[in-house]
Protein backbone atom coordinates (compact mmCIF):
# COMPACT_ATOMS: atom_id res chain seq x y z
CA UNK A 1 82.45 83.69 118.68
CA UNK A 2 80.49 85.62 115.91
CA UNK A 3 81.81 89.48 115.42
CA UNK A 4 78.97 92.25 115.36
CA UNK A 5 79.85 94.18 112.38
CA UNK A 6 79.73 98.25 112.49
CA UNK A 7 76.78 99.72 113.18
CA UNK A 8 74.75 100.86 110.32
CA UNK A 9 72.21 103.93 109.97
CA UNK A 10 69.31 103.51 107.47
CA UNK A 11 69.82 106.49 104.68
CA UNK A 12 67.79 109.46 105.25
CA UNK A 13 64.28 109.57 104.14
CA UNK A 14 64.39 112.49 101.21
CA UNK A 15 67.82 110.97 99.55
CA UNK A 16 66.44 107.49 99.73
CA UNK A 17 63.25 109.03 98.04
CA UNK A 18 64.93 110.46 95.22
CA UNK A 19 66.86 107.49 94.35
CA UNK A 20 64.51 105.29 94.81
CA UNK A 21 62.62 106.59 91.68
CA UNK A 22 65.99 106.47 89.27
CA UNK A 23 67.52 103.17 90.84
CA UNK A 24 64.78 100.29 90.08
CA UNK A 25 66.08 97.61 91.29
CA UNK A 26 66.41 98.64 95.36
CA UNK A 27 62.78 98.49 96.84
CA UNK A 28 63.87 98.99 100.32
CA UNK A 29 66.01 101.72 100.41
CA UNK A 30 69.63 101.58 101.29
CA UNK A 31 71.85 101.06 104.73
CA UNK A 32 75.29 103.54 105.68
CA UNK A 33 77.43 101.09 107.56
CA UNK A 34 80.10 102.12 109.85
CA UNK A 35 81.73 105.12 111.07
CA UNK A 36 83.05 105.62 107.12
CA UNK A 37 79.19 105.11 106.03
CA UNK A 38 79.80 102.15 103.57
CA UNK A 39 76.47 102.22 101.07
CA UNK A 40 74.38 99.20 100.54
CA UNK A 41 70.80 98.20 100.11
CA UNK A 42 68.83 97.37 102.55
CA UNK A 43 69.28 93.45 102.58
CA UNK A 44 72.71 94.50 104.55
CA UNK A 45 70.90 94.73 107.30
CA UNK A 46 70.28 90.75 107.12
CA UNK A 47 73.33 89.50 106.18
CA UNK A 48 76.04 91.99 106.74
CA UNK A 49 76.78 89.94 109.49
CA UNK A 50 77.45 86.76 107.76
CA UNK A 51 79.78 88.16 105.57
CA UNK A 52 81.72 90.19 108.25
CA UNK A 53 82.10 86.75 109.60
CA UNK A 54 82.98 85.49 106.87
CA UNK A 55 86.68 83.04 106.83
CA UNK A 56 89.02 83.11 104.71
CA UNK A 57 91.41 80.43 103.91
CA UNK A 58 95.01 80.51 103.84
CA UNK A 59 95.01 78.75 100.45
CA UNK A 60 92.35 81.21 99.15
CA UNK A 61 93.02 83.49 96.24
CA UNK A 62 91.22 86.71 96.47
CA UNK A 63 90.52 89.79 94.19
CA UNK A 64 89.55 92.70 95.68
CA UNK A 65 88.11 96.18 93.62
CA UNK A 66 85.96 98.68 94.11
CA UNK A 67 83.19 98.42 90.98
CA UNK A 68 84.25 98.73 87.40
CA UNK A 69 88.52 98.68 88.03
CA UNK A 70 89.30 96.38 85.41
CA UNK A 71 88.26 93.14 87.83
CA UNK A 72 86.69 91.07 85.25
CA UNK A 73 89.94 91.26 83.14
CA UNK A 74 92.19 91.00 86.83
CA UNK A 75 89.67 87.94 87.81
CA UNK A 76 90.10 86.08 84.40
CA UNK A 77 94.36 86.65 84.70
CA UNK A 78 94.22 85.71 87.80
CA UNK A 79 92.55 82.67 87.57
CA UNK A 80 94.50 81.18 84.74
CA UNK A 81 97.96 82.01 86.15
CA UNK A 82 96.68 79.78 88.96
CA UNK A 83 95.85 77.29 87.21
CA UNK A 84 98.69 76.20 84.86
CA UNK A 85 97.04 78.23 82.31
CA UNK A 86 93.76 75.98 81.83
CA UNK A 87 92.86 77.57 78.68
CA UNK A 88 90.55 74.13 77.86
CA UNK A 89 88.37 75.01 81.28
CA UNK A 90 88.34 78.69 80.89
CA UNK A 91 87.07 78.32 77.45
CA UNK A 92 83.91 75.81 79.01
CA UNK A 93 83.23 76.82 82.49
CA UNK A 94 81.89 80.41 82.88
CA UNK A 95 84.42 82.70 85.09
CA UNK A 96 81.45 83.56 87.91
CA UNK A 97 81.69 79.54 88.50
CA UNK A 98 85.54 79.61 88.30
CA UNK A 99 85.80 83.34 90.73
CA UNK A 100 82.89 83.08 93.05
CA UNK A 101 81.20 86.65 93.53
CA UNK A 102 80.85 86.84 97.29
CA UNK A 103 78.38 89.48 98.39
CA UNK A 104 76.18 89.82 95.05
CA UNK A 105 73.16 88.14 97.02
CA UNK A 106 72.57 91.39 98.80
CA UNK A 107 71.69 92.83 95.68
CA UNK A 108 68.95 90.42 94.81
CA UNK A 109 65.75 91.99 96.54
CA UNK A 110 62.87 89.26 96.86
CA UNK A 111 60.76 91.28 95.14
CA UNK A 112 62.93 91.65 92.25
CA UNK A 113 64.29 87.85 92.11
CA UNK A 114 60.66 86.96 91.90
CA UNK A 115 60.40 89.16 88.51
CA UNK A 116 63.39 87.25 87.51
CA UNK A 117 61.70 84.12 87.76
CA UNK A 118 59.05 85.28 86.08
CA UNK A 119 60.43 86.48 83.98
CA UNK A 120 62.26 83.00 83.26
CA UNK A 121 58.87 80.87 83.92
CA UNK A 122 58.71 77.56 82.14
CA UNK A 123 62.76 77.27 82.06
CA UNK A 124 63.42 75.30 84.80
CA UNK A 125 67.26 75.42 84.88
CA UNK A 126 67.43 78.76 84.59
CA UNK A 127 64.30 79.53 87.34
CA UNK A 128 66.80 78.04 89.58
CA UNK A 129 69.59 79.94 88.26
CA UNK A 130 67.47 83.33 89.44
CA UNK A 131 67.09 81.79 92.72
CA UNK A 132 69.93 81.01 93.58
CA UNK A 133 71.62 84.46 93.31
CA UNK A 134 69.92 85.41 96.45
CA UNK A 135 71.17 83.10 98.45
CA UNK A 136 73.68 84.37 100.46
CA UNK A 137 76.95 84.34 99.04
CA UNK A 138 78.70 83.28 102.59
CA UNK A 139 76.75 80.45 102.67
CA UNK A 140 77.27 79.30 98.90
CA UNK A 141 81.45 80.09 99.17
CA UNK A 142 81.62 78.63 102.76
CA UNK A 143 81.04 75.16 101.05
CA UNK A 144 82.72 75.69 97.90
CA UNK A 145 86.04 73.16 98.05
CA UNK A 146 89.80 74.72 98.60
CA UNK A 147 91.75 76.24 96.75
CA UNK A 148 88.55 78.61 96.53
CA UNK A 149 88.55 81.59 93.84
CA UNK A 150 86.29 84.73 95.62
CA UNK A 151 85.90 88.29 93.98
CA UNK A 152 84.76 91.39 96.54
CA UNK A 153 84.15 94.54 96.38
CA UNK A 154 83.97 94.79 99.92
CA UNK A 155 86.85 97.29 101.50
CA UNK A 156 89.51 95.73 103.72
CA UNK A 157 87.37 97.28 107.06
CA UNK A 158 84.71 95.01 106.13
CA UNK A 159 86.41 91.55 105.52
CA UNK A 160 88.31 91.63 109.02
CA UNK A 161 91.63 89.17 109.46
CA UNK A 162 91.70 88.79 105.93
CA UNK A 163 95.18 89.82 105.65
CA UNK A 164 96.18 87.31 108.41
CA UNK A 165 94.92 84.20 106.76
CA UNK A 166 98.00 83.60 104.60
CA UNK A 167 95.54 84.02 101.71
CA UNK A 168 96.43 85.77 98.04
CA UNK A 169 95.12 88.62 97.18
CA UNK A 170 95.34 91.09 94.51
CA UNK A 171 93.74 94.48 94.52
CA UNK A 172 92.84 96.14 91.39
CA UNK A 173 92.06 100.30 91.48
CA UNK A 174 91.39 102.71 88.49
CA UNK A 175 91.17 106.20 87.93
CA UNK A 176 87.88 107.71 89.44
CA UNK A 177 86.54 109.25 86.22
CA UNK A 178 86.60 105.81 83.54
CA UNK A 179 85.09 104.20 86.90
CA UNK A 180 82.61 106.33 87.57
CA UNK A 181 81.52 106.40 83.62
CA UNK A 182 81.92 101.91 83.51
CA UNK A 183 79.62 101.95 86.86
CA UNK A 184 77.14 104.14 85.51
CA UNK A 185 76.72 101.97 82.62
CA UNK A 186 76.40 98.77 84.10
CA UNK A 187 73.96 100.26 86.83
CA UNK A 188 71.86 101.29 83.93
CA UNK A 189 72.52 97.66 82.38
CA UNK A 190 71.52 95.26 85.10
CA UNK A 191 68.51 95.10 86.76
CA UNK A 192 69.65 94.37 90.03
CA UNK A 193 70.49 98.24 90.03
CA UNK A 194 67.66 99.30 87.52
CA UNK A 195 69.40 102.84 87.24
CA UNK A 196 67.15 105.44 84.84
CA UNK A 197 68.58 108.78 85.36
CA UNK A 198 71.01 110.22 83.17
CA UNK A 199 74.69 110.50 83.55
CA UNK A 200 75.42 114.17 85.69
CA UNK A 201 72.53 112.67 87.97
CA UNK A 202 74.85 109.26 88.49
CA UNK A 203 78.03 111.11 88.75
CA UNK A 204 76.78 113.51 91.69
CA UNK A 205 75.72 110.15 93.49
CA UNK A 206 79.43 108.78 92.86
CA UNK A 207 81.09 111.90 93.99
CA UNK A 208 79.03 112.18 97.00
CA UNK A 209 79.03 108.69 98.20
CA UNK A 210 75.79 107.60 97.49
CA UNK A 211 76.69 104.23 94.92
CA UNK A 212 76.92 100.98 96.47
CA UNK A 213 80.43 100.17 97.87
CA UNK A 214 81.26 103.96 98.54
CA UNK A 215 82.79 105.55 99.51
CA UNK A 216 85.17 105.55 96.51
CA UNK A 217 88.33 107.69 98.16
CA UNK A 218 88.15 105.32 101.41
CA UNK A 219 87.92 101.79 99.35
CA UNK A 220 91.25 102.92 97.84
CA UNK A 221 92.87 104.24 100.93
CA UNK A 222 92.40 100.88 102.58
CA UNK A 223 93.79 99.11 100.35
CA UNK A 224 96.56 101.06 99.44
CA UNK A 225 97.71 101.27 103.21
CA UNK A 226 98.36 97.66 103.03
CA UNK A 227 99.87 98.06 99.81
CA UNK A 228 103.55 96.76 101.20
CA UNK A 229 101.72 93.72 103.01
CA UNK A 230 103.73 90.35 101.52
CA UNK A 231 100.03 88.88 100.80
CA UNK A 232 98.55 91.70 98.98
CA UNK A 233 99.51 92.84 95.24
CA UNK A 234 97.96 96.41 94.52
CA UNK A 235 97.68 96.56 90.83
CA UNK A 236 96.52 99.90 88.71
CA UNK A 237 93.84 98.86 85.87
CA UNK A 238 96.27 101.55 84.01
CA UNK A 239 99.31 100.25 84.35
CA UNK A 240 97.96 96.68 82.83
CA UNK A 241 97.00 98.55 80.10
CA UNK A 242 100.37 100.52 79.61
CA UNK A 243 102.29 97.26 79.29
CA UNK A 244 100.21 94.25 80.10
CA UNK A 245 102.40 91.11 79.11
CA UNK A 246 104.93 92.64 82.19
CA UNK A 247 101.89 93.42 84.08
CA UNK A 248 100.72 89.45 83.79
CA UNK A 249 104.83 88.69 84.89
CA UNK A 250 104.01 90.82 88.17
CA UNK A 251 101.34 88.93 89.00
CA UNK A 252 102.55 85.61 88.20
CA UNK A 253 105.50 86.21 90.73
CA UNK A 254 103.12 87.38 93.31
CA UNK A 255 101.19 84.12 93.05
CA UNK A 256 104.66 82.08 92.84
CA UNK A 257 104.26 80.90 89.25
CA UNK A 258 106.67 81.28 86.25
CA UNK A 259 105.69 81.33 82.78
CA UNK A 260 107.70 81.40 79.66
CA UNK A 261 107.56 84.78 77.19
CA UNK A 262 105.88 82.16 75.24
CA UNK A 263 103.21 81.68 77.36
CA UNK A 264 102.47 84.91 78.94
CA UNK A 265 102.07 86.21 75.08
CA UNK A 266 99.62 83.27 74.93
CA UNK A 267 97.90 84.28 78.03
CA UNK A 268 97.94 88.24 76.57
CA UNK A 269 96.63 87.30 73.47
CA UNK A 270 93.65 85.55 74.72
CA UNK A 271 92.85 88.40 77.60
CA UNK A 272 93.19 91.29 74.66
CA UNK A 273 90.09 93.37 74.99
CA UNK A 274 88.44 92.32 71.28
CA UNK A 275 88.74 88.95 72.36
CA UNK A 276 87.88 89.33 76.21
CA UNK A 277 84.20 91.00 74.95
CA UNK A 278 83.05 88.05 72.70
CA UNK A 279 83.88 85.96 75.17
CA UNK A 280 80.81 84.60 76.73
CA UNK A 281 82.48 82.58 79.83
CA UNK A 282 83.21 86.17 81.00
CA UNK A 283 81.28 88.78 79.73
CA UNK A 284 78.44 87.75 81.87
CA UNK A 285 76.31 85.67 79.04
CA UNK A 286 74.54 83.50 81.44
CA UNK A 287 72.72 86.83 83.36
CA UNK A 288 72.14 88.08 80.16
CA UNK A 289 70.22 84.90 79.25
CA UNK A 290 67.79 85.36 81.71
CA UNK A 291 66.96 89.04 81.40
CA UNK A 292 68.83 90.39 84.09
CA UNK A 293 71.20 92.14 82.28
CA UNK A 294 71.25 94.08 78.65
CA UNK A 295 73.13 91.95 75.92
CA UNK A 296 76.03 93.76 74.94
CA UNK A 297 76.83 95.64 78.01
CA UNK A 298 79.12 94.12 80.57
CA UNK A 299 82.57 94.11 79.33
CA UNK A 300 82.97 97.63 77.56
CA UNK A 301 85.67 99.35 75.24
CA UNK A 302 88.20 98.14 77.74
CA UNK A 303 90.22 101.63 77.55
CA UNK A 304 91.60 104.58 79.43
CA UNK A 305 90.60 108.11 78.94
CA UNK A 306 86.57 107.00 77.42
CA UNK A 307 85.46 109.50 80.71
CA UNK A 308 86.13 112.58 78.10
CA UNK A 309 83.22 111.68 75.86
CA UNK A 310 80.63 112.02 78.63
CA UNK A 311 81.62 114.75 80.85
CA UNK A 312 80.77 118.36 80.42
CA UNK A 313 83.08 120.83 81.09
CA UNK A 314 81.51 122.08 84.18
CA UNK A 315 80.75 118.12 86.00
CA UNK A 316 84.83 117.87 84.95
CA UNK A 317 85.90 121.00 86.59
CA UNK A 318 83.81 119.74 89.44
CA UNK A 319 85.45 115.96 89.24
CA UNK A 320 88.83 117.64 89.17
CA UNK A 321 88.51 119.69 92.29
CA UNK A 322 86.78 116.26 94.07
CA UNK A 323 89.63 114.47 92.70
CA UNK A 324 92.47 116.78 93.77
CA UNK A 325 90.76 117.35 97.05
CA UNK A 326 90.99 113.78 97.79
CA UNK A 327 94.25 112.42 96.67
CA UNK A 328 95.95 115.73 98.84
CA UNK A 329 98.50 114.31 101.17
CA UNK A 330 98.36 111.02 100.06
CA UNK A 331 101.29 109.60 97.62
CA UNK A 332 98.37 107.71 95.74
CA UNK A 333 98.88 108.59 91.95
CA UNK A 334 97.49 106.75 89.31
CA UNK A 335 99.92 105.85 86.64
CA UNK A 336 99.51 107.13 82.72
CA UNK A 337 96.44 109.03 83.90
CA UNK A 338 95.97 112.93 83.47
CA UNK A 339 93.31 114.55 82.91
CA UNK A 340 94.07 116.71 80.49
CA UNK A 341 96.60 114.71 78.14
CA UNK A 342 95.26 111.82 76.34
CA UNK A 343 97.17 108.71 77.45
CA UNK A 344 98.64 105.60 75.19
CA UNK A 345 96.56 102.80 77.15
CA UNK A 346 94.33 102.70 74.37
């Protein structure tokens, strides 16, 4: 028997106005789901329940994130300590093949996926490519063959059982300031977003819970309550920075694989960030192709600490306070982060 998702509320009428005419992409308007008001755009409200229903496998391998946490780079690690370190198919087969995005279809509005096919007229291959982004992404992982790869953004409230399946996965968080900056840029990158406004106006929708997947405090909370579950492995973006060949040995154990110093240099070197960003089987090359997203944009500096060159002093006083508020009673700390003392993750 099918499970009826949360309930969801359709954003009021004078906030989905104003973002409507900075975020281009959304032509709907956008849905809160739940009693911790999840955002998303409106094509939730057609197949939310597909992927609340959606089931995982016990020989699945999962990574979870909220936006912009370092999950390319975790998604890319992942996938080639599971796979005997398959440098030769890394290096061929692009990584959104290899680590199937699950809910990106609900970011494809018709209207906009016709523009993209448009856009692409006369190219048949990638006409179809366009297309098939809005297909559901339930549908499209539901066939895909075991052991099955799947990135999500989603929180743990909205991918029920997971946890119970036996499956792998490894959650990814960052500090709330480099994501809010990496999110900001990639909304203004890709068209499925469309974003036009300027950074304090992007920020203010972070903080207040008004980007998809917010909100931001909650995604972490969930996860990091399960953070002593035997199938989960909470990682900190930071922390893989700070020292990443003993970050790659902690995940290796986690997915039961062993790997000589030999080889997890091997698998550092090829995963360090001037490498990662020319590397067109991950930074997104085939969207790029077809218009949807801005050449140049997807994987970034790769570093901690690149919030300080676009906050003011006033939108950090206010981060800090939003920040503090939220991590109070909690023993959530993110590691080699401060706000005030430049860290070595660079």
């Amino acid at each position: 028997m099918a499970l009826e998702p949360p309930n969801y509320e359709i954003l009021d009428e004078e906030t989905t106005n104003e973002m409507l005419k900075v975020f281009k992409g959304e032509r709907d308007g956008w849905v809160l789901v739940g009693p911790k008001k999840w955002l998303f755009p409106f094509r939730y409200t057609k197949q939310g329940k597909g992927f609340y229903n959606f089931k995982a496998r016990p020989d699945d391998t999962w990574v979870l994130s909220h936006p912009r946490s370092g999950t390319t780079w975790t998604l890319e690690l992942v996938w080639l300590l599971s796979n005997n370190l398959n440098f030769e198919r890394a290096r061929k087969e692009f990584l959104a093949e290899r680590f199937s995005f699950l809910e990106f279809s609900m970011f494809n509005h018709p209207e906009v996926t016709r523009e993209f096919v448009e856009m692409n007229k006369g190219d048949k291959e990638k006409e179809e490519f366009c297309r098939g982004l809005s297909v559901p992404g339930y549908e499209v992982v539901e066939k895909l063959p075991s052991p099955r790869f799947i990135k999500s953004h989603f929180p743990f409230s909205l991918l029920p059982g997971i946890l119970d399946t036996g499956c792998k996965i490894v959650y990814v968080a960052r500090n709330p300031k480099d994501v809010g900056v990496s999110w900001y840029h990639l909304n203004r990158a890709i068209k499925t977003q469309g974003y036009v406004g300027d950074f304090a106006m992007f920020w203010n929708f972070f903080q207040n819970n008004l980007t998809p997947w917010s909100p931001y405090w909650e995604h972490l909370k969930e996860a990091w309550a399960h953070k002593d579950h035997p199938n989960l492995l909470f990682m900190f973006y930071e922390e893989m920075q700070h020292d990443f060949p003993e970050a790659i040995k902690k995940v290796a154990k986690f997915l039961g694989r062993t790997y000589t110093d030999e080889q997890i240099k091997e698998v550092s070197n090829y995963l360090h960030i001037k490498n990662f960003r020319d590397n067109r089987m991950v930074n997104m090359s085939e969207l790029k192709e077809c218009g949807i997203l801005t050449s140049g944009t997807f994987v970034r500096k790769g570093n901690s600490g690149g919030w300080r060159d676009m906050f003011t002093a006033d939108l950090d006083a206010k981060a800090n306070i939003w920040i503090e508020e939220n991590l109070k009673g909690t023993d959530l700390a993110f590691p080699y982060f401060n706000n005030n003392i430049d860290n070595n993750c660079n």
